[in-house]
C-alpha atoms as a PDB file:
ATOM      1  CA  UNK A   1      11.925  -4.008 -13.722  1.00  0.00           C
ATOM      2  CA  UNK A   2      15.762  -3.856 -12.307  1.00  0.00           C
ATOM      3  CA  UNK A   3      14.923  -6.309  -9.562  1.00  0.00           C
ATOM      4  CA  UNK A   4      13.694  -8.722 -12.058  1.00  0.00           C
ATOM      5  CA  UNK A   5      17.046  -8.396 -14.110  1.00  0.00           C
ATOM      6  CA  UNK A   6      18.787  -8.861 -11.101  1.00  0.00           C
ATOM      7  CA  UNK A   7      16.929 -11.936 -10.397  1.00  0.00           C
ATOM      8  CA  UNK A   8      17.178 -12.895 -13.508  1.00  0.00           C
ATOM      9  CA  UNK A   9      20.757 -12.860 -12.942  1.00  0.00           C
ATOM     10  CA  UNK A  10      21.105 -14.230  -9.555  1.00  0.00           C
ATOM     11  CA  UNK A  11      19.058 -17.435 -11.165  1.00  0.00           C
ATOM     12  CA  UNK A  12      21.862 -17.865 -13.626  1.00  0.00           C
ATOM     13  CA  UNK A  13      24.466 -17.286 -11.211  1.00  0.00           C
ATOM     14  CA  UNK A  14      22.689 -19.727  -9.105  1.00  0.00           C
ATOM     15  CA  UNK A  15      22.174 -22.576 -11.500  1.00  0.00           C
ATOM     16  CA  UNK A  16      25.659 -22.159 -12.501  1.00  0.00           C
ATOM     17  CA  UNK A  17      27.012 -22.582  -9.144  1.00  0.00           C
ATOM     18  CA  UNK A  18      24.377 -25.020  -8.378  1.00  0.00           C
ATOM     19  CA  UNK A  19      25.379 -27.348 -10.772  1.00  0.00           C
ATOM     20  CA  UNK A  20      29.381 -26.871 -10.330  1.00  0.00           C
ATOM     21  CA  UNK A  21      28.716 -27.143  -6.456  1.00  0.00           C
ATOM     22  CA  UNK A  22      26.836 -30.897  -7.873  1.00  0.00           C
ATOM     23  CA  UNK A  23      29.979 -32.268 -10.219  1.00  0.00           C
ATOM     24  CA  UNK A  24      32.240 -31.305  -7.258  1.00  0.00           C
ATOM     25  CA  UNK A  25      30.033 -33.302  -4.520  1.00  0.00           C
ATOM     26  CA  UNK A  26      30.058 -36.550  -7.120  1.00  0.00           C
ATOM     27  CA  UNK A  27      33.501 -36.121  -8.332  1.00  0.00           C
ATOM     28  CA  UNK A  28      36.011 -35.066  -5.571  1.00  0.00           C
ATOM     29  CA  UNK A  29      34.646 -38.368  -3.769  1.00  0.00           C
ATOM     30  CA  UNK A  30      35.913 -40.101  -7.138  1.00  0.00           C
ATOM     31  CA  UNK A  31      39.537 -38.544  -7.069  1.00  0.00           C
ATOM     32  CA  UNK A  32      39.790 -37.615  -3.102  1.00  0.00           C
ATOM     33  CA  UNK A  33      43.582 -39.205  -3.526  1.00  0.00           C
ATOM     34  CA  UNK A  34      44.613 -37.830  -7.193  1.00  0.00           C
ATOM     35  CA  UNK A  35      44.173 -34.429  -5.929  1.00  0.00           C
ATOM     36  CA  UNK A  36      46.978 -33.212  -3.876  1.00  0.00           C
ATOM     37  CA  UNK A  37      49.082 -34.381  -7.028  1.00  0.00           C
ATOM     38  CA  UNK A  38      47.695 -31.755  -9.426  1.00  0.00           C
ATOM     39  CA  UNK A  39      48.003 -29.354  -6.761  1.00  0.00           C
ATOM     40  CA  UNK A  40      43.638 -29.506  -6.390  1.00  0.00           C
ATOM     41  CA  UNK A  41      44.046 -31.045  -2.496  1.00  0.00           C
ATOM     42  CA  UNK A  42      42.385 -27.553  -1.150  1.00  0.00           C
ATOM     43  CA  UNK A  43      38.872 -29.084  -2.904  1.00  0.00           C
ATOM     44  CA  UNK A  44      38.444 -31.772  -0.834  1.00  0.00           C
ATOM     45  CA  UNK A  45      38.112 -29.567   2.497  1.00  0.00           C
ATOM     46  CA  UNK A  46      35.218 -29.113   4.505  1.00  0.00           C
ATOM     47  CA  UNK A  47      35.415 -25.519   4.455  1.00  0.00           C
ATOM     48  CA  UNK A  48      35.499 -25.614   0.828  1.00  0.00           C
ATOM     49  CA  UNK A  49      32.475 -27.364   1.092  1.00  0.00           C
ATOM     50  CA  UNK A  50      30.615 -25.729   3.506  1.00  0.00           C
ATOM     51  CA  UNK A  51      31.417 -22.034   2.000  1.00  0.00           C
ATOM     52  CA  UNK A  52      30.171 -23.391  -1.306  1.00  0.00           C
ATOM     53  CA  UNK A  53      26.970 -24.579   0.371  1.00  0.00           C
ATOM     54  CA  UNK A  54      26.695 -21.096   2.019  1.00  0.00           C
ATOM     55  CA  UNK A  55      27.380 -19.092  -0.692  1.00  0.00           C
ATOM     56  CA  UNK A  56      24.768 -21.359  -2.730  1.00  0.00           C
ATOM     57  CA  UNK A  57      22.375 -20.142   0.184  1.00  0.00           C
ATOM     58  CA  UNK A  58      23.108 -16.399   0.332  1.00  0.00           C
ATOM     59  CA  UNK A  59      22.413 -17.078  -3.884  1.00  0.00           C
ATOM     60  CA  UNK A  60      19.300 -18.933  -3.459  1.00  0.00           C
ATOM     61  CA  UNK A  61      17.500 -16.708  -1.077  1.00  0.00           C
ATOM     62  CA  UNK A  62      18.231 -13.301  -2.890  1.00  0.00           C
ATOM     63  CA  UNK A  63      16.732 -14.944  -5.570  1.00  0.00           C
ATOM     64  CA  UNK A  64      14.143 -16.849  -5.464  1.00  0.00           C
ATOM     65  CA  UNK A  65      12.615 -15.140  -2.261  1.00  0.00           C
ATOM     66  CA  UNK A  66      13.124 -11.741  -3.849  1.00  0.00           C
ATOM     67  CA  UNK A  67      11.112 -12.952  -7.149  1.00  0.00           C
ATOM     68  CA  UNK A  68       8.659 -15.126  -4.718  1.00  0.00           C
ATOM     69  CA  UNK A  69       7.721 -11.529  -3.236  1.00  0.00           C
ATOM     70  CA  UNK A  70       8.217  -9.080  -6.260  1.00  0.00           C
ATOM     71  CA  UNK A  71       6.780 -11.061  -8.924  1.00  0.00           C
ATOM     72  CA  UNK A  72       5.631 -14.471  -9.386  1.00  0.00           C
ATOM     73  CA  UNK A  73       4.617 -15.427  -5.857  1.00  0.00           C
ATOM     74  CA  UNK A  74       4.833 -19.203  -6.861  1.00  0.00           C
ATOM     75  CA  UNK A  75       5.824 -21.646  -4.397  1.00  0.00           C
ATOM     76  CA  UNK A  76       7.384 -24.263  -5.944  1.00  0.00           C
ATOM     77  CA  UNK A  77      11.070 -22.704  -6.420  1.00  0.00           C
ATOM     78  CA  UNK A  78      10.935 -22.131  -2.771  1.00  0.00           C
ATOM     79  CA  UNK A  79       9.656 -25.976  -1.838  1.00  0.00           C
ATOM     80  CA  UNK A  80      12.763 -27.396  -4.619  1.00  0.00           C
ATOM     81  CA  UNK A  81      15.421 -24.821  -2.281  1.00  0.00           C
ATOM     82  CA  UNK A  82      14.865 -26.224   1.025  1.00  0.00           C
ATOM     83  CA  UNK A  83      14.511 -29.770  -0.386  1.00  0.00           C
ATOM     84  CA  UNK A  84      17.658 -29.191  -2.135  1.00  0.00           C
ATOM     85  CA  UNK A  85      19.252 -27.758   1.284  1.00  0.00           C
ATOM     86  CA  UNK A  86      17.895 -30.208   3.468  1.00  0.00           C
ATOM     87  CA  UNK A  87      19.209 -32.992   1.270  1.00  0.00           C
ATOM     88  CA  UNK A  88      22.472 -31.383   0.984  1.00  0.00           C
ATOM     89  CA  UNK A  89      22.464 -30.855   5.021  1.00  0.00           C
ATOM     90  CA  UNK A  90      21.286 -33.642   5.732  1.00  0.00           C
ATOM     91  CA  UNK A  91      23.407 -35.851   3.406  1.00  0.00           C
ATOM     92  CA  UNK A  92      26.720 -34.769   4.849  1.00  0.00           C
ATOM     93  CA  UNK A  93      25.658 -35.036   8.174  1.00  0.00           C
ATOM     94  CA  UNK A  94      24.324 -38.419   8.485  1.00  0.00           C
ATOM     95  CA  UNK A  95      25.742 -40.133   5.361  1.00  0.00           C
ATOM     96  CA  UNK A  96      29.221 -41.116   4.555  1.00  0.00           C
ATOM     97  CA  UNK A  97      31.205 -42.630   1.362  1.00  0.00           C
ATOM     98  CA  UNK A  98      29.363 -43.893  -1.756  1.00  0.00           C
ATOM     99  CA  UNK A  99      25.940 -43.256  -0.466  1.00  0.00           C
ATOM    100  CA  UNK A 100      26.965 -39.293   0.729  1.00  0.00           C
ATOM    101  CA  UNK A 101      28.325 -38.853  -2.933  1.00  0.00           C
ATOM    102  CA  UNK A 102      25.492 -39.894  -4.719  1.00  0.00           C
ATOM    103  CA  UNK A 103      22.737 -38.203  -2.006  1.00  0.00           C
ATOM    104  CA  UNK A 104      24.567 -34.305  -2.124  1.00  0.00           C
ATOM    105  CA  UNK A 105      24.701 -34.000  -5.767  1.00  0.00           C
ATOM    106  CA  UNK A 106      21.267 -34.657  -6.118  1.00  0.00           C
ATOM    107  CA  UNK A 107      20.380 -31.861  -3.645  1.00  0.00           C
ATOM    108  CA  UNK A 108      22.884 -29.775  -5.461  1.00  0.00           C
ATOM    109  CA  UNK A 109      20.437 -30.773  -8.857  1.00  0.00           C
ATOM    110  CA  UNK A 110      17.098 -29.694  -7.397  1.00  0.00           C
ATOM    111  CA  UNK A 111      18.594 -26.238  -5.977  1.00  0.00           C
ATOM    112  CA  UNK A 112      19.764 -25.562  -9.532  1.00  0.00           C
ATOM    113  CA  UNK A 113      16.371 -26.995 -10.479  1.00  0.00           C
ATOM    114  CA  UNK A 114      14.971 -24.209  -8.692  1.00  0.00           C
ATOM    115  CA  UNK A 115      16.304 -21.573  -9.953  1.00  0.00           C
ATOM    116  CA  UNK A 116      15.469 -23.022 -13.256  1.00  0.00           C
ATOM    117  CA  UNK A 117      11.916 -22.849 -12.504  1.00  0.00           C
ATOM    118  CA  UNK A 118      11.940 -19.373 -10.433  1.00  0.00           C
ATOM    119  CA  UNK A 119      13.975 -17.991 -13.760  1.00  0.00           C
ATOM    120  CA  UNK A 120      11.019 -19.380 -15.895  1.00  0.00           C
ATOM    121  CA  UNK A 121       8.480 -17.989 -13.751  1.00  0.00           C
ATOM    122  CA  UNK A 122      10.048 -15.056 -13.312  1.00  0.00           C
ATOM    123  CA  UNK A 123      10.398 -14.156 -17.524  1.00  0.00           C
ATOM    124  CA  UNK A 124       6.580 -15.337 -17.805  1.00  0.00           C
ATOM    125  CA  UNK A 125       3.927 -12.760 -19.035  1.00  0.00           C
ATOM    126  CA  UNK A 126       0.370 -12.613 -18.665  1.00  0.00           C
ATOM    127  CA  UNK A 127      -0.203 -13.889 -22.236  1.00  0.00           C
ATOM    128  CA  UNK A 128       0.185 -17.432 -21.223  1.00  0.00           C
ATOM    129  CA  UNK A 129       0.655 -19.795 -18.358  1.00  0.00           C
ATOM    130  CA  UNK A 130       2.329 -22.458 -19.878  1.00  0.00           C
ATOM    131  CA  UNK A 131       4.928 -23.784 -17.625  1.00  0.00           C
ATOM    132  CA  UNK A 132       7.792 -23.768 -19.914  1.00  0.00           C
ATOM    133  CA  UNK A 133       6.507 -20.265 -21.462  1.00  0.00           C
ATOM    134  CA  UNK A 134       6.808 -21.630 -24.820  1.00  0.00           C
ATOM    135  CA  UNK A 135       3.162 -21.460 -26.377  1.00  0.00           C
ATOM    136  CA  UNK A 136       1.915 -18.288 -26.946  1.00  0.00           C
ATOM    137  CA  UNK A 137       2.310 -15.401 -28.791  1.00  0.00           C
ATOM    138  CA  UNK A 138       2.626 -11.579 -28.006  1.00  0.00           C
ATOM    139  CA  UNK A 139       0.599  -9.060 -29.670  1.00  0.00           C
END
């Protein structure tokens, strides 16, 4: 039952940064030269980036491989991960400009997709196995 809370919580810590780790991918593209004004120049370095991206890892495995193994042994949160990595990876590696800021924060979406659906699957019961775990009742 703990490791469940604290997957639980690593899913909302993950979808959190997940989706803060997406706005920055589309938006520091956007204002790359307004930030050193406003003192926010620091965002638009790669090691900002890449220890986001990292940290996002550490976040993603502890999660959804600890709830893969201890309770809901679904795939799918696993497959939307990597895809999510591998298009983050893979979009600042070999894409650059308007096409790079369009291609990361979609990977950033489908890792905080996945923890979306490994927190759902990981709150689901036995009484139902309704994706969303909306229709049923508990008696």
């Amino acid at each position: 039952m703990r490791s469940l809370k604290m997957a639980v919580k690593l899913d909302n810590i993950g979808m959190t940064a997940s989706t803060l780790c997406a706005i920055h991918c589309a938006a520091v593209p956007v204002f790359f030269t307004s930030l050193p004004l406003v003192g926010l120049g620091f965002l638009a370095n790669p090691w900002v980036e890449w220890s986001m991206i990292i940290v996002a890892l550490i976040v993603g495995v502890a999660s959804i491989a600890g709830s893969f193994l201890n309770s809901h042994h679904r795939v799918l949160p696993l497959i939307l991960l990597i895809i999510g990595f591998a298009t983050i990876i893979l979009g600042h590696i070999f894409t650059k400009g308007w096409l790079e800021a369009i291609i990361v924060p979609v990977g950033g979406v489908t890792i905080a997709l996945a923890h979306f659906v490994n927190y759902k699957y990981a709150g689901t019961c036995s009484a139902g196995d309704s994706f969303l775990h909306v229709k049923h009742t508990h008696k």
